[in-house]
Every structure is written in structure tokens, then in C-alpha cells.
Protein backbone atom coordinates (compact mmCIF):
# COMPACT_ATOMS: atom_id res chain seq x y z
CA UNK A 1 -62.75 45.21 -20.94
CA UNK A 2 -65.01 42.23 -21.60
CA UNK A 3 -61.87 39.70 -20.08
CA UNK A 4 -64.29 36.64 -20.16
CA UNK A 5 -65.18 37.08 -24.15
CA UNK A 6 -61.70 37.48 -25.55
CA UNK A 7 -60.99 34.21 -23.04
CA UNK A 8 -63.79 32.65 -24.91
CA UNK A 9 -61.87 33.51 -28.21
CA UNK A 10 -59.28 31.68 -26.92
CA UNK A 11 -60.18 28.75 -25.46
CA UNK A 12 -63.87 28.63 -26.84
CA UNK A 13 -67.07 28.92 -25.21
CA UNK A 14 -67.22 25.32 -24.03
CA UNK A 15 -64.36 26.03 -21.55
CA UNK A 16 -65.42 28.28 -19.93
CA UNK A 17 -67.54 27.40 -17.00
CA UNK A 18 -69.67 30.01 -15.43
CA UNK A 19 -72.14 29.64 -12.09
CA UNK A 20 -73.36 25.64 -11.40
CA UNK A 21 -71.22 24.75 -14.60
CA UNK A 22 -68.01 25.27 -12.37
CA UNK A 23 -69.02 22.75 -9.45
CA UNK A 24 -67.20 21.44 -6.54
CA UNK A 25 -64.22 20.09 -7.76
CA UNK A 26 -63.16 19.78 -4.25
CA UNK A 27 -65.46 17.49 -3.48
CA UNK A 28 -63.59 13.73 -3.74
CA UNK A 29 -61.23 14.71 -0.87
CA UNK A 30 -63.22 17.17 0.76
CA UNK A 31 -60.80 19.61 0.86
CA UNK A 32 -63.40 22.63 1.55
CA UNK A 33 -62.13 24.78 -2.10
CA UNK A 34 -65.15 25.22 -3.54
CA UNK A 35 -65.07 26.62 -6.53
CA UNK A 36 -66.07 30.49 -6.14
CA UNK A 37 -64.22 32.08 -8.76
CA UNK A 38 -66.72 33.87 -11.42
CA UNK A 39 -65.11 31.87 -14.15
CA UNK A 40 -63.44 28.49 -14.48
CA UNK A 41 -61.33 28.54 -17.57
CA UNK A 42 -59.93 24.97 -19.11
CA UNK A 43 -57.16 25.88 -21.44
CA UNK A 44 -56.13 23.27 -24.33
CA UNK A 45 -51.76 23.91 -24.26
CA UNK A 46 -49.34 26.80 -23.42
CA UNK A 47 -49.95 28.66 -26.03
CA UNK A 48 -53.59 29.24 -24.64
CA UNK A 49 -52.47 30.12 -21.10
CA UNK A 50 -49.73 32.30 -22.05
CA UNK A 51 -52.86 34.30 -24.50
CA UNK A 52 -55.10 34.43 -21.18
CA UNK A 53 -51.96 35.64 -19.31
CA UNK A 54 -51.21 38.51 -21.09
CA UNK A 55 -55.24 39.57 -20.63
CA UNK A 56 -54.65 38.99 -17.06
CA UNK A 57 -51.89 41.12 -16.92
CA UNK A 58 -53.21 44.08 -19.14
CA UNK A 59 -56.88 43.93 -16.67
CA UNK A 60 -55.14 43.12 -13.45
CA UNK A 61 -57.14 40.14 -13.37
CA UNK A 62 -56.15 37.08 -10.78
CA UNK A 63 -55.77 33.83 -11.46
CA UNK A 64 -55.72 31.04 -9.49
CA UNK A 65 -54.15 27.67 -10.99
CA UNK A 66 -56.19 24.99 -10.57
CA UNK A 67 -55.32 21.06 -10.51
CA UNK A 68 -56.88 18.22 -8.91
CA UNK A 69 -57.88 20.63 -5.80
CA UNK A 70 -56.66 17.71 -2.71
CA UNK A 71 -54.13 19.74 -1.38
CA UNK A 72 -55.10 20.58 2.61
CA UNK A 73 -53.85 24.27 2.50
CA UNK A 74 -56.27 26.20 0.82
CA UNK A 75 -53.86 26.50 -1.95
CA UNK A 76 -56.83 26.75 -4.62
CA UNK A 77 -59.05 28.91 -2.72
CA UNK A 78 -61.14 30.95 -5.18
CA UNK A 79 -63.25 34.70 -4.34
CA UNK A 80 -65.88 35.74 -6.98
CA UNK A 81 -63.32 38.23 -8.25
CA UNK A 82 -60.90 35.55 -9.35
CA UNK A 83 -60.76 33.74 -12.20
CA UNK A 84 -60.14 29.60 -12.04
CA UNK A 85 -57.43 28.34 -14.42
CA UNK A 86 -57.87 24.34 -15.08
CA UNK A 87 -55.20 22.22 -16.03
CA UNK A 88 -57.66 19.97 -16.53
CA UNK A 89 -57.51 19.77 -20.62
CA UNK A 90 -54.03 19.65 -20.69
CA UNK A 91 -53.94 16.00 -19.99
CA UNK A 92 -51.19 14.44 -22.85
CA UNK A 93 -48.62 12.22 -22.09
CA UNK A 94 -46.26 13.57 -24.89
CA UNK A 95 -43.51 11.29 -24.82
CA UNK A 96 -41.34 8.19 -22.84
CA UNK A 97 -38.03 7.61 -23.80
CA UNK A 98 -36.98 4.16 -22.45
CA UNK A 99 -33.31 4.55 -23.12
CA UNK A 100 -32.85 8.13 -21.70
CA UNK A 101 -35.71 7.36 -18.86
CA UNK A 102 -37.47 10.46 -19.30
CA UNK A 103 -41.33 11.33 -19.65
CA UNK A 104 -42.49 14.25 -20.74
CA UNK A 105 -46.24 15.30 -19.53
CA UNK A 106 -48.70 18.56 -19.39
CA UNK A 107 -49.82 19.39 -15.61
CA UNK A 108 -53.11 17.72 -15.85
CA UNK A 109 -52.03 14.43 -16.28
CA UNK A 110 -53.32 12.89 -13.27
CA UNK A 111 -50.43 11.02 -11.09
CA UNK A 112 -51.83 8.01 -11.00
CA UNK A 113 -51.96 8.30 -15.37
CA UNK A 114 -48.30 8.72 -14.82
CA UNK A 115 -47.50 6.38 -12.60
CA UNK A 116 -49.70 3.36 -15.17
CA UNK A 117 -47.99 4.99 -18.12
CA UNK A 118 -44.65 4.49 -17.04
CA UNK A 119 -45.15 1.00 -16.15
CA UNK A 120 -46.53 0.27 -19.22
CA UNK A 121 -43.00 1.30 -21.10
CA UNK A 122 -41.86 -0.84 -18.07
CA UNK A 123 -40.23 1.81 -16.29
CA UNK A 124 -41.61 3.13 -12.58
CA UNK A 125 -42.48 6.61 -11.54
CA UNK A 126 -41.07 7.39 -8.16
CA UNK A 127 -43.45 9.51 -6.45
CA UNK A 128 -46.52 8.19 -4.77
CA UNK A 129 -48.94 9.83 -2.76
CA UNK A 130 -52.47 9.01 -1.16
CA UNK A 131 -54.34 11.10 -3.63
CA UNK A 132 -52.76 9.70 -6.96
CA UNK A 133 -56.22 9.20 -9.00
CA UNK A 134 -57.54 12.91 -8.32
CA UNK A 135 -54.35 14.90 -8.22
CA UNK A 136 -52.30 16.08 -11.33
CA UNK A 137 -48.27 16.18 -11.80
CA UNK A 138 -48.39 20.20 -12.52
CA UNK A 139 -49.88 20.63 -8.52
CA UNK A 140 -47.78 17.49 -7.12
CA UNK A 141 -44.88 20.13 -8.93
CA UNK A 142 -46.08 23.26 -8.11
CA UNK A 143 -46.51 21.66 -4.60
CA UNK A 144 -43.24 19.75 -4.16
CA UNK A 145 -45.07 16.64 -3.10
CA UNK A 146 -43.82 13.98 -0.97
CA UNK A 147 -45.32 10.91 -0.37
CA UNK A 148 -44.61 7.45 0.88
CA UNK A 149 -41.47 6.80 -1.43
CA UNK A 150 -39.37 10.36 0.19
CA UNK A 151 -36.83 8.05 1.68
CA UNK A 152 -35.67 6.42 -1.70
CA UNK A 153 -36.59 8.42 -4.05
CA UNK A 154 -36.45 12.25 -2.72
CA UNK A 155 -39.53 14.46 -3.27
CA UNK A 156 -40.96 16.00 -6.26
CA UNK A 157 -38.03 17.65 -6.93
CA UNK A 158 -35.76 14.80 -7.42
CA UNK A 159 -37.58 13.72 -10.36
CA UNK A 160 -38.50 17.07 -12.15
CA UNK A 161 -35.09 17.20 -14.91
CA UNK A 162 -36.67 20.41 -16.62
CA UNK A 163 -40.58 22.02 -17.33
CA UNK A 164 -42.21 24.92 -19.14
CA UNK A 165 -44.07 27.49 -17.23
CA UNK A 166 -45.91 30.51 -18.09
CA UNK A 167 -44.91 33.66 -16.54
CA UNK A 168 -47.88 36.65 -14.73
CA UNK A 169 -47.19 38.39 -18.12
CA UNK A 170 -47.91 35.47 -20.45
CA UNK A 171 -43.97 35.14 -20.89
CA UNK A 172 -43.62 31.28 -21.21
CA UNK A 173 -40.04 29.49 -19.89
CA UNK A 174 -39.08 26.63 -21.53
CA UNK A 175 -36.90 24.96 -19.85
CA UNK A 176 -37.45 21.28 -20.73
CA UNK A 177 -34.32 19.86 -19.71
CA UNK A 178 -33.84 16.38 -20.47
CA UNK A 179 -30.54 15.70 -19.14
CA UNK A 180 -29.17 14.37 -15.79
CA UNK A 181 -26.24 16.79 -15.51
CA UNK A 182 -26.66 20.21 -16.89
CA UNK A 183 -25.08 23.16 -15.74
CA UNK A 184 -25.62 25.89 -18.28
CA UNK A 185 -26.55 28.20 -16.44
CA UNK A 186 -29.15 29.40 -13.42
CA UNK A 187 -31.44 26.46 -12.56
CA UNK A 188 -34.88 28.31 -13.49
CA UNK A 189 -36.94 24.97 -12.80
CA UNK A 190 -36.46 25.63 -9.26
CA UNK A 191 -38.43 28.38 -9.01
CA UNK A 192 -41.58 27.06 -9.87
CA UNK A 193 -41.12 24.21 -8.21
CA UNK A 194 -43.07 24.09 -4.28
CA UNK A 195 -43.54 27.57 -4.83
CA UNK A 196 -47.45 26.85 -5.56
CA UNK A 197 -48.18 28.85 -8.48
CA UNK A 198 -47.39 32.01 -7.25
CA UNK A 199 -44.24 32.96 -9.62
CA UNK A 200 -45.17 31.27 -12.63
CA UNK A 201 -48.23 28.52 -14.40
CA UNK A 202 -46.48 25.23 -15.08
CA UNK A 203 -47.37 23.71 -18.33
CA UNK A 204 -45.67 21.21 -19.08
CA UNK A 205 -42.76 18.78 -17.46
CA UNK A 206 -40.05 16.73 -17.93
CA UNK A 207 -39.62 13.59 -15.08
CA UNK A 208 -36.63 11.45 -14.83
CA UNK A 209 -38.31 7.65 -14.19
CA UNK A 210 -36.37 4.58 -13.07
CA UNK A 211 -36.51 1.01 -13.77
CA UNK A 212 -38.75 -1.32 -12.22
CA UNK A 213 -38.31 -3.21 -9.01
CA UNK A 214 -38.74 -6.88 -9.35
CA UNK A 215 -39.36 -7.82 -6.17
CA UNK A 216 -41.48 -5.75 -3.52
CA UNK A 217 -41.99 -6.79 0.14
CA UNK A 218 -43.91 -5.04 3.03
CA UNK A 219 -44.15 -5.99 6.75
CA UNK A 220 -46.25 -4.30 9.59
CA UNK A 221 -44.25 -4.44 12.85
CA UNK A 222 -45.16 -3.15 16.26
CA UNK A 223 -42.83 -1.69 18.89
CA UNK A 224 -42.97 -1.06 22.92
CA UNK A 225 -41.60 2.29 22.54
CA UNK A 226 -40.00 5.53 20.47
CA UNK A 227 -36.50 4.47 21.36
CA UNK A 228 -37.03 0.94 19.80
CA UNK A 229 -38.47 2.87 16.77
CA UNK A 230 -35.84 4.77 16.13
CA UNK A 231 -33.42 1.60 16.55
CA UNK A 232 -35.60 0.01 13.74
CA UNK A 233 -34.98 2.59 11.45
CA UNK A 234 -31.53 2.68 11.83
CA UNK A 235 -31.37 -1.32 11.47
CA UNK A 236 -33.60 -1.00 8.18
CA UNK A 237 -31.29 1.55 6.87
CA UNK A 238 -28.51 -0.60 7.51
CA UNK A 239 -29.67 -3.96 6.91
CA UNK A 240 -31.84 -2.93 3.63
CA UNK A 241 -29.70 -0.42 2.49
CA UNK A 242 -31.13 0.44 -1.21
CA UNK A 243 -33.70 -1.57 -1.00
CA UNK A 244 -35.37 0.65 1.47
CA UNK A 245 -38.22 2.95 0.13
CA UNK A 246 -40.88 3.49 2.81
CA UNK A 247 -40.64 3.48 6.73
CA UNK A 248 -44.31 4.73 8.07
CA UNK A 249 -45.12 5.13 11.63
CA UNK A 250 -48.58 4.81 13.08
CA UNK A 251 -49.08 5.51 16.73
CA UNK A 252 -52.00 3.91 18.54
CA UNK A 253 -54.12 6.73 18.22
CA UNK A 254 -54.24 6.27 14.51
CA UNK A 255 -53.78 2.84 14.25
CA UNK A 256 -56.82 2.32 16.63
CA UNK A 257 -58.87 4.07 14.66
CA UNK A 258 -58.55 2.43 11.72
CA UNK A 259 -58.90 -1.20 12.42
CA UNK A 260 -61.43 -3.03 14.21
CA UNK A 261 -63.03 -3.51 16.33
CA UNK A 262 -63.48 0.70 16.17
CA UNK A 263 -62.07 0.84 12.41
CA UNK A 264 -63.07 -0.85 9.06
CA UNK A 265 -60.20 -2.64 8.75
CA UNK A 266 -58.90 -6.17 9.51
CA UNK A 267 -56.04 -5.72 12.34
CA UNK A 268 -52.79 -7.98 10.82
CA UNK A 269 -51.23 -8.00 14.51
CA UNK A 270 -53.04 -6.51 18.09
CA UNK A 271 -54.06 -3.21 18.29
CA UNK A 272 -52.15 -3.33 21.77
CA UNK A 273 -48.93 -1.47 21.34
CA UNK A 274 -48.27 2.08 21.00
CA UNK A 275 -46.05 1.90 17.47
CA UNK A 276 -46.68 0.19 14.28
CA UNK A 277 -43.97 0.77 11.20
CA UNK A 278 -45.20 -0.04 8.14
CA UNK A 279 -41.64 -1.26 6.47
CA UNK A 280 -41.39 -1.25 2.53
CA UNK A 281 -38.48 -2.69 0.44
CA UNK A 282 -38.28 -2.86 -3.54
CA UNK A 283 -35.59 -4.69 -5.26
CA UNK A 284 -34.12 -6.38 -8.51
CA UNK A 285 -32.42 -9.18 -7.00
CA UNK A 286 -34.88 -11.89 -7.58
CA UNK A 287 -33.12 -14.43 -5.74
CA UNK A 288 -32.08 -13.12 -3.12
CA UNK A 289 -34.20 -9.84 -1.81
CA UNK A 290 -36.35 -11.89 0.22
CA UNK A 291 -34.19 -13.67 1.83
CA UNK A 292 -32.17 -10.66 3.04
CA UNK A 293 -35.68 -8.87 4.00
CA UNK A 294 -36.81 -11.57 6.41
CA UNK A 295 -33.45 -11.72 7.82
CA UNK A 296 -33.38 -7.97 8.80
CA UNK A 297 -36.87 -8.25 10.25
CA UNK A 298 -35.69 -11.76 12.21
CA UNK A 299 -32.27 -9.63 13.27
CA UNK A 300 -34.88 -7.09 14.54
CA UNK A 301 -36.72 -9.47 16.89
CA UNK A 302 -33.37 -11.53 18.00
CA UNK A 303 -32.65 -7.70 19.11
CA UNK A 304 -35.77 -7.08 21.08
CA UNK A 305 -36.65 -4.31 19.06
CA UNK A 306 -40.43 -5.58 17.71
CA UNK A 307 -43.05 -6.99 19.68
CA UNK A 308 -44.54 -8.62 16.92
CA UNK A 309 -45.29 -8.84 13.04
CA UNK A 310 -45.78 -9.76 9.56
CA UNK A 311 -44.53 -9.84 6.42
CA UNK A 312 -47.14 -9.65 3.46
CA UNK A 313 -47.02 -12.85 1.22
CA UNK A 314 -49.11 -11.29 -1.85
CA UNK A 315 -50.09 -8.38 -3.66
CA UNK A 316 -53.20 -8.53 -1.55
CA UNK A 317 -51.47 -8.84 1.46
CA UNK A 318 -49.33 -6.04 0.67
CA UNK A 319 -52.48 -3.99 -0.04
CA UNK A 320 -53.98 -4.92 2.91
CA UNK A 321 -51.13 -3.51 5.03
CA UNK A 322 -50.60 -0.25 3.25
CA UNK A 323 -55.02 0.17 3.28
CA UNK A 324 -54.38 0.67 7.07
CA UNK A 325 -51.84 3.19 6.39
CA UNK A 326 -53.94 5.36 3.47
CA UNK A 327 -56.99 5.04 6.09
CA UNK A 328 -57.00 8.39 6.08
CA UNK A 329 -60.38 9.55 4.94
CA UNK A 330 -61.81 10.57 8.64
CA UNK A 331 -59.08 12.70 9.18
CA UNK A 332 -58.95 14.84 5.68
CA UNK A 333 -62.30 15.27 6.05
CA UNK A 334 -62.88 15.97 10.25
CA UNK A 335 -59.93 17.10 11.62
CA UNK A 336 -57.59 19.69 11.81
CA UNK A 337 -54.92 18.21 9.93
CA UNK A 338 -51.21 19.33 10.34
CA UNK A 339 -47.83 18.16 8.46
CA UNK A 340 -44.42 18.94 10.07
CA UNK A 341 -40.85 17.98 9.77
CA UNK A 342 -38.75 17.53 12.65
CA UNK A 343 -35.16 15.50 14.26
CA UNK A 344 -36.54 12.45 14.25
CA UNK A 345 -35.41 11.69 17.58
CA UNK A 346 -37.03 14.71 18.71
CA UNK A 347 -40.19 13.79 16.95
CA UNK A 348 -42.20 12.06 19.88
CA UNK A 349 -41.06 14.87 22.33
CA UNK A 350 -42.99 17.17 20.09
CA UNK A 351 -46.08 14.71 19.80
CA UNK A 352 -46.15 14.61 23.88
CA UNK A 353 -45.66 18.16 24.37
CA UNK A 354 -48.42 19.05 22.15
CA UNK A 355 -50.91 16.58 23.17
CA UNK A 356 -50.63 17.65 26.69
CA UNK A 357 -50.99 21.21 25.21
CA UNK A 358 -53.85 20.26 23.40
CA UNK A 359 -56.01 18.84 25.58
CA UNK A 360 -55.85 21.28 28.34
CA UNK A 361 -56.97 23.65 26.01
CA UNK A 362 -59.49 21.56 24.06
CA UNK A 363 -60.83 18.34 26.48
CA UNK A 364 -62.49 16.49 24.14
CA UNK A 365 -59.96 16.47 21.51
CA UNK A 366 -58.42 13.29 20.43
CA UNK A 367 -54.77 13.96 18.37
CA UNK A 368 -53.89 11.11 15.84
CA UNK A 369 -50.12 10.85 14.78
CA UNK A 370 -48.89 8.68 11.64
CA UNK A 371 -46.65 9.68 9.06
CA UNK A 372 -43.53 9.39 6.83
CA UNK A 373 -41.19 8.53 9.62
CA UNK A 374 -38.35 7.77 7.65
CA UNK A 375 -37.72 11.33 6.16
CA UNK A 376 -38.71 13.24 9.56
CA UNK A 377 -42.27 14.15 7.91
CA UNK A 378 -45.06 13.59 10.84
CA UNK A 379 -48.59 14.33 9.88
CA UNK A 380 -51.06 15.40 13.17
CA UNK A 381 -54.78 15.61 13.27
CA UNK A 382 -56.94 16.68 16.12
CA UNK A 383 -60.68 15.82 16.17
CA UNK A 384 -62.90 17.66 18.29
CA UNK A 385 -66.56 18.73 18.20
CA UNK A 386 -66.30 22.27 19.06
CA UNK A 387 -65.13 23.67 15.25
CA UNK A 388 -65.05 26.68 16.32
CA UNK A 389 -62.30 29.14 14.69
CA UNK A 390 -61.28 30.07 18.03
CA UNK A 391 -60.58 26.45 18.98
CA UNK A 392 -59.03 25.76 15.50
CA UNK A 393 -56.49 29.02 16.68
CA UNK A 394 -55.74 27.68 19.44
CA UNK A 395 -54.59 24.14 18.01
CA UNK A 396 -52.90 25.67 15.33
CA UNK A 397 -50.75 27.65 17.79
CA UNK A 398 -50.34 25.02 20.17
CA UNK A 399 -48.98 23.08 16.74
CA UNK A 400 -46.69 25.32 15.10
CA UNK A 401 -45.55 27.51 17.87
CA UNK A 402 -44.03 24.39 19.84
CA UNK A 403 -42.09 23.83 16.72
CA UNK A 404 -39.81 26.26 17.36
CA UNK A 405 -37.01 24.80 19.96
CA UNK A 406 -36.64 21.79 17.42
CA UNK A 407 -36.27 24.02 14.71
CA UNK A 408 -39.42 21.99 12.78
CA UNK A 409 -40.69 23.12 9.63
CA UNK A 410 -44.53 24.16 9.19
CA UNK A 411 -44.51 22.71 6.51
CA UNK A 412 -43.42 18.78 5.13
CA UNK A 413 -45.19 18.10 1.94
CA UNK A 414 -48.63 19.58 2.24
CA UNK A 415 -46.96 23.63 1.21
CA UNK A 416 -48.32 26.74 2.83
CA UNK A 417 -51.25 28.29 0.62
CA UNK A 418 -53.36 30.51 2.76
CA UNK A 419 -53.82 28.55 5.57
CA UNK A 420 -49.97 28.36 7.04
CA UNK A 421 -49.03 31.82 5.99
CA UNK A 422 -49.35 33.57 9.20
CA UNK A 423 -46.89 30.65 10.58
CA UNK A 424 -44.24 30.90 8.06
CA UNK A 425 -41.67 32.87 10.32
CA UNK A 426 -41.64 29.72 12.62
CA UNK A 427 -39.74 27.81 9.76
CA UNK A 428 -38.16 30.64 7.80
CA UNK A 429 -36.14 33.86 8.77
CA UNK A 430 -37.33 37.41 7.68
CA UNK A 431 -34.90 37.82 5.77
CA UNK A 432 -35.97 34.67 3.92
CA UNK A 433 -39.15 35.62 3.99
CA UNK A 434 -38.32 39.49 1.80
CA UNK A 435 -36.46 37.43 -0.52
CA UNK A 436 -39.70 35.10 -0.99
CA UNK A 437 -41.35 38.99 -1.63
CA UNK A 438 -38.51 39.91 -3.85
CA UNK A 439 -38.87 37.25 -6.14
CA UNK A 440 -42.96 37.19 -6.21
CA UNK A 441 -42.87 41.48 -6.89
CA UNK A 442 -40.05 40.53 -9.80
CA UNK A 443 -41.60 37.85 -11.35
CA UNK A 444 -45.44 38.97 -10.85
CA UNK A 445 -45.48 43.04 -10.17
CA UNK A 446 -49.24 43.20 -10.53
CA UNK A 447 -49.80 40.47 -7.55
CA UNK A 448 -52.32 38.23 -10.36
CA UNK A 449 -50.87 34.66 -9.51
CA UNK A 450 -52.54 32.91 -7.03
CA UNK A 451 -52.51 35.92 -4.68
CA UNK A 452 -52.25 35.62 -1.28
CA UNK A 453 -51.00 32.36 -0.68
CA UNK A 454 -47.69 31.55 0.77
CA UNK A 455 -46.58 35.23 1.25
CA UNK A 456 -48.24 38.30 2.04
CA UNK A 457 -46.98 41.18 -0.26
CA UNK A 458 -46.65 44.12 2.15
């Protein structure tokens, strides 16, 4: 069976990319997924991917979905026997209903096309994350991803209403729900969503937006220690209450390495304490939003809970604050880079546990800790020069394994692909683990979607 010509058929000969013609579409974030697959395919709607399905199916050929390639889990890793399946083509915005606050958008629709498309019907798009120019809605769906909005706005999830997805068989689910309460029925959205392409292709989507803020502060505070962090967040919570949307934490490992005089960037306040919280609050009460933000932060440092701070004055100010934050590029592309979810009053037990762990075992290893504080997502990296996969074993153990008294997930936004599978039982049951298997053998018997990555079929 000549699978590659009748593809051609389908799509035409123009998209499909064979040898150099496929390149290295991992290469903006460096995310080591080259493309290896003996065929990158670019499909124009659903339609064409449900056709190229059902030849998958019939030749047991796999397919591996493939977005805007950032994600740090191998999730798009490719063999020569695979075939590559772009989203890349299907790029339309369809539709934005102001009234009902809906958009409806294929998967390759870059985020950051979302995010400038809703604004421009003057509504907002609630998710956010690092790699918004490069990474498409279908993988921040098929992902779950999180971001630097999770405490406001929930995570991927919260603002999928319905979506269309394309079963192993070609079998294509519409489900485009449009509607904030709708219970006809069994959810079926939800089981393409996080689950990384390996029950179903999404297609297409339906978000629920929201209105934009009109007004926006951000202050970078520093505090003497975890216990004062913690007190901050609370007080935030409390003192911001809706106006709240981001509460990042930088210890001084990152935060060192990011601003001079080691860093590129301009330090707002000393690099001499051991937490910075990056503090974000969005709002619609012209009047009176600033007022009530400076007051919190003031109520802070009447309480001895900062050391010291500011409060961004501009849009270039505020960029200049959350730049130190999304400094991130040394560590995506040098490190061993982990995301977990823990207690957050547990969190900085963890962190000293397994930095002691880690450098007994590795000595020149430095660990930088930063992350979404605010919903209990951490993200850890560990530099070293010896990359050696032992080594890398070693700090993945040390990483995952001492998860287990807090009950941590493996897991926060980043998913599983290939690269967390083997630690999945640290954050999930066996018995939650068959059903995972149950559901992937119903919904894809021949093992074609993205195989391999999250579970193991036994």
C-alpha cells in the first residue's frame, strides 16, 4: 500500500514534506524533537485528517500530531516509521461572537493569534503561557496548558466549552459546544483534552473568552523567607480578591541568574534575598483598582512580610518585571527541566530535600526553582556539565521519587509524553493507570495515535 500517494491525493503533493523539506521545527525552543518521521503531512480541515485517518487505520500506520513542537516532554517525538501530522495549515479563526463570548478556532492557530484576535473584538483570552508566538491552541488543548493566569482563570480546560476531534479510525466528534451550561449527556470534550493526542486528533475548538481588564498592575516584591511567602499569598488572596491573576515565585537561584550583574537583565530591587513574587492584578474598576493594589502591597510591608519592592508604573515597566520572570531561555535549552505540583506549604520542604539530594549525587549541579506559586505548580531545573543519561536518571529519580510523601504530581502543566511515563505511578494509582489503557485500547485498538507517550500499552 503506497500510504504516502493516496495522502498526496488528499492533501496534495505540496504538503507533504519528505527528507530536508521536513526540518527542525523544534528548533525556536530547542526542545530536542527533531523531526524524524519519513513524512510530514500538513492537512487543510477535518475532513482531510479524518481521509488520512482511515489510511492510517487500514495500514497500521502511526501518527504523531504535530503543533508548535515547545512542549518539554517529548510529546512530538517522531521515528522514521512514523508519519508527522501538522496542524500547521489549519490556521482559521472561524468565528467571535461578542455577545455569547465565544471563539471558535482550528488547532493551528497559534496562541498568541488568539490571544491578538480576541482583543481586537475587545474581548481577552485567558490563557497565557511563555511560548505563545510558536505554540498552537490544538497542543495548548491536547496538553491542558497552564500558564501564568492558572490562579484566575483555571487551565486550558476552563476555557475549552466544546471541540471537534478526529478519532484513530478517521471517526470525527463534533462536539462544538457553545454553551456555558450543558448537560446532555457524557462530557466527550474531556477526553481529548491533556490527554496529548493519544485518544483522538483535535481539529477544531470552541473557547469561552472574557471581557477585558481595564486596569492591570504588577509589582516585584522580595521576602526573608517561605513562611512570609506563603503569608503574602494569603494577604493577596484576601486583599485582591478577583483582581488576583498571577502570583510567581522566583528563588535566588533563578532570580540570580537572570539579572545582572550574572544575568541580562536590569535588577528592579537587590538580588539579595532568597524570594521574589512577581504579583499581578487585572481589574475594571478604573477608579479605584489602584488604589486598593498599593494598599495591599503597603498592608504587606506595615506587616513585615516584604523586604522590599515595586510596583510597575507603565506598560514598560510591567514588561520589564514579567522579562525577568519569562527569562527562561538557559534553562529550556541546558537543563534538566522538571514541573510539579505540590501543598504549597510543603513546596520548599520538597525544594530543600531535593537539592540536598541532588548535589550529593551530582556536585556541580546548580538547581533553579521559579514557578506558578499561586496554583501549587513549581517548575525545577538542574544544570550540570556531566549530561550523561546516567546523571540525568539519577536527577530524575531524586525529582519525582521524593514526590511521593507530599502526594505531588509529576506532572503540572508540561503533560507526560515519553519522557515522564516511567514516573506516572508516583502521581496516579494502577488502577488509574488500566483505566488510562482501557480507554486508549477502546478508542485506538491498533495503538496508531501518538504511540507510546503517556501510557505504555502492555
Amino acid at each position: 500500500m503506497d500510504i504516502l500517494g493516496d495522502i498526496r491525493r488528499i492533501v496534495s503533493d505540496e504538503n507533504v514534506l519528505t527528507g530536508d523539506a521536513r526540518g527542525d521545527r523544534s528548533a525556536v525552543w530547542g526542545t530536542g524533537q527533531p523531526c524524524r518521521a519519513k513524512a510530514l503531512v500538513r492537512p487543510r480541515s477535518t475532513d482531510e485528517v479524518s481521509r488520512i485517518m482511515r489510511l492510517a487505520f487500514a495500514a497500521g500506520q502511526t501518527i504523531v500530531p504535530y503543533g508548535g513542537v515547545t512542549n518539554l516532554v517529548h510529546g512530538c517525538t517522531t521515528t522514521p516509521a512514523d508519519i508527522a501530522l501538522s496542524f500547521e495549515k489549519m490556521n482559521r479563526i472561524e468565528d467571535i461572537d461578542g455577545v455569547q463570548q465565544t471563539m471558535i478556532a482550528e488547532s493551528g492557530v497559534t496562541l498568541l493569534e488568539a490571544q491578538q484576535s480576541a482583543e481586537r473584538a475587545n474581548l481577552f483570552f485567558p490563557v497565557d503561557i511563555g511560548a505563545r508566538a510558536t505554540c498552537m491552541v490544538g497542543g495548548n488543548v491536547s496538553s491542558n496548558a497552564g500558564g501564568t493566569r492558572v490562579i484566575r482563570h483555571g487551565m486550558m480546560r476552563d476555557s475549552v466549552l466544546g471541540l471537534e476531534a478526529v478519532l484513530a479510525d478517521g471517526t470525527v466528534i463534533s462536539s462544538m459546544n457553545r454553551f456555558l451550561k450543558n448537560n446532555s449527556g457524557f462530557d466527550l470534550k474531556q477526553l481529548f483534552i491533556g490527554t496529548e493526542g493519544v485518544l483522538g486528533l483535535v481539529t477544531r475548538i470552541v473557547f469561552r473568552l472574557d471581557v477585558q481588564s481595564k486596569t492591570h498592575h504588577v509589582a516585584l516584591v522580595a521576602c526573608r523567607d517561605y513562611d512570609n511567602v506563603q503569608s503574602v499569598l494569603m494577604a493577596a488572596r484576601e486583599q485582591m480578591g478577583a483582581m488576583l491573576c498571577g502570583f510567581e515565585v522566583m528563588w535566588d537561584n533563578f532570580y540570580d541568574e537572570v539579572v545582572v550583574p550574572r544575568g541580562r537583565l536590569a535588577a528592579p530591587i537587590s538580588a539579595d534575598y532568597p524570594f521574589y513574587v512577581l504579583i499581578e492584578a487585572m481589574g475594571s474598576s478604573v477608579g479605584t483598582d489602584s488604589d486598593a493594589f498599593e494598599a495591599a502591597l503597603t498592608c504587606m510591608f506595615d506587616a513585615a512580610l516584604l523586604e522590599d519592592g515595586v510596583i510597575a508604573k507603565s506598560d514598560a515597566e510591567r514588561e520589564a518585571i514579567w522579562a525577568i520572570r519569562h527569562e527562561v531561555e538557559w534553562v529550556v535549552r541546558d537543563a534538566l527541566v522538571f514541573d510539579v505540583s505540590l501543598p504549597v506549604r510543603q513546596v520548599n520542604d520538597y525544594i530543600n530535600i531535593i537539592r540536598g539530594k541532588i548535589s550529593a549525587a551530582v556536585s556541580d549541579a546548580h538547581v533553579a526553582v521559579f514557578g506558578h506559586l499561586g496554583d501549587n505548580n513549581i517548575h525545577v531545573s538542574v544544570l550540570t556539565d556531566d549530561r550523561s543519561d546516567a546523571t540525568a536518571s539519577c536527577v530524575k529519580n531524586h525529582v519525582y521519587e521524593s514526590l511521593r510523601p507530599f502526594g505531588g504530581a509529576i506532572s503540572a502543566e508540561h503533560g507526560v509524553g515519553l519522557e515522564k511515563r516511567p514516573y506516572l505511578g508516583v502521581s496516579r494509582s494502577a488502577a488509574e493507570i488500566e483505566l488510562m489503557r482501557t480507554l486508549k485500547r477502546a478508542l485506538d485498538p491498533r495503538n496508531i495515535l501518538n504511540p507510546g507517550k503517556v501510557i505504555a500499552l502492555a
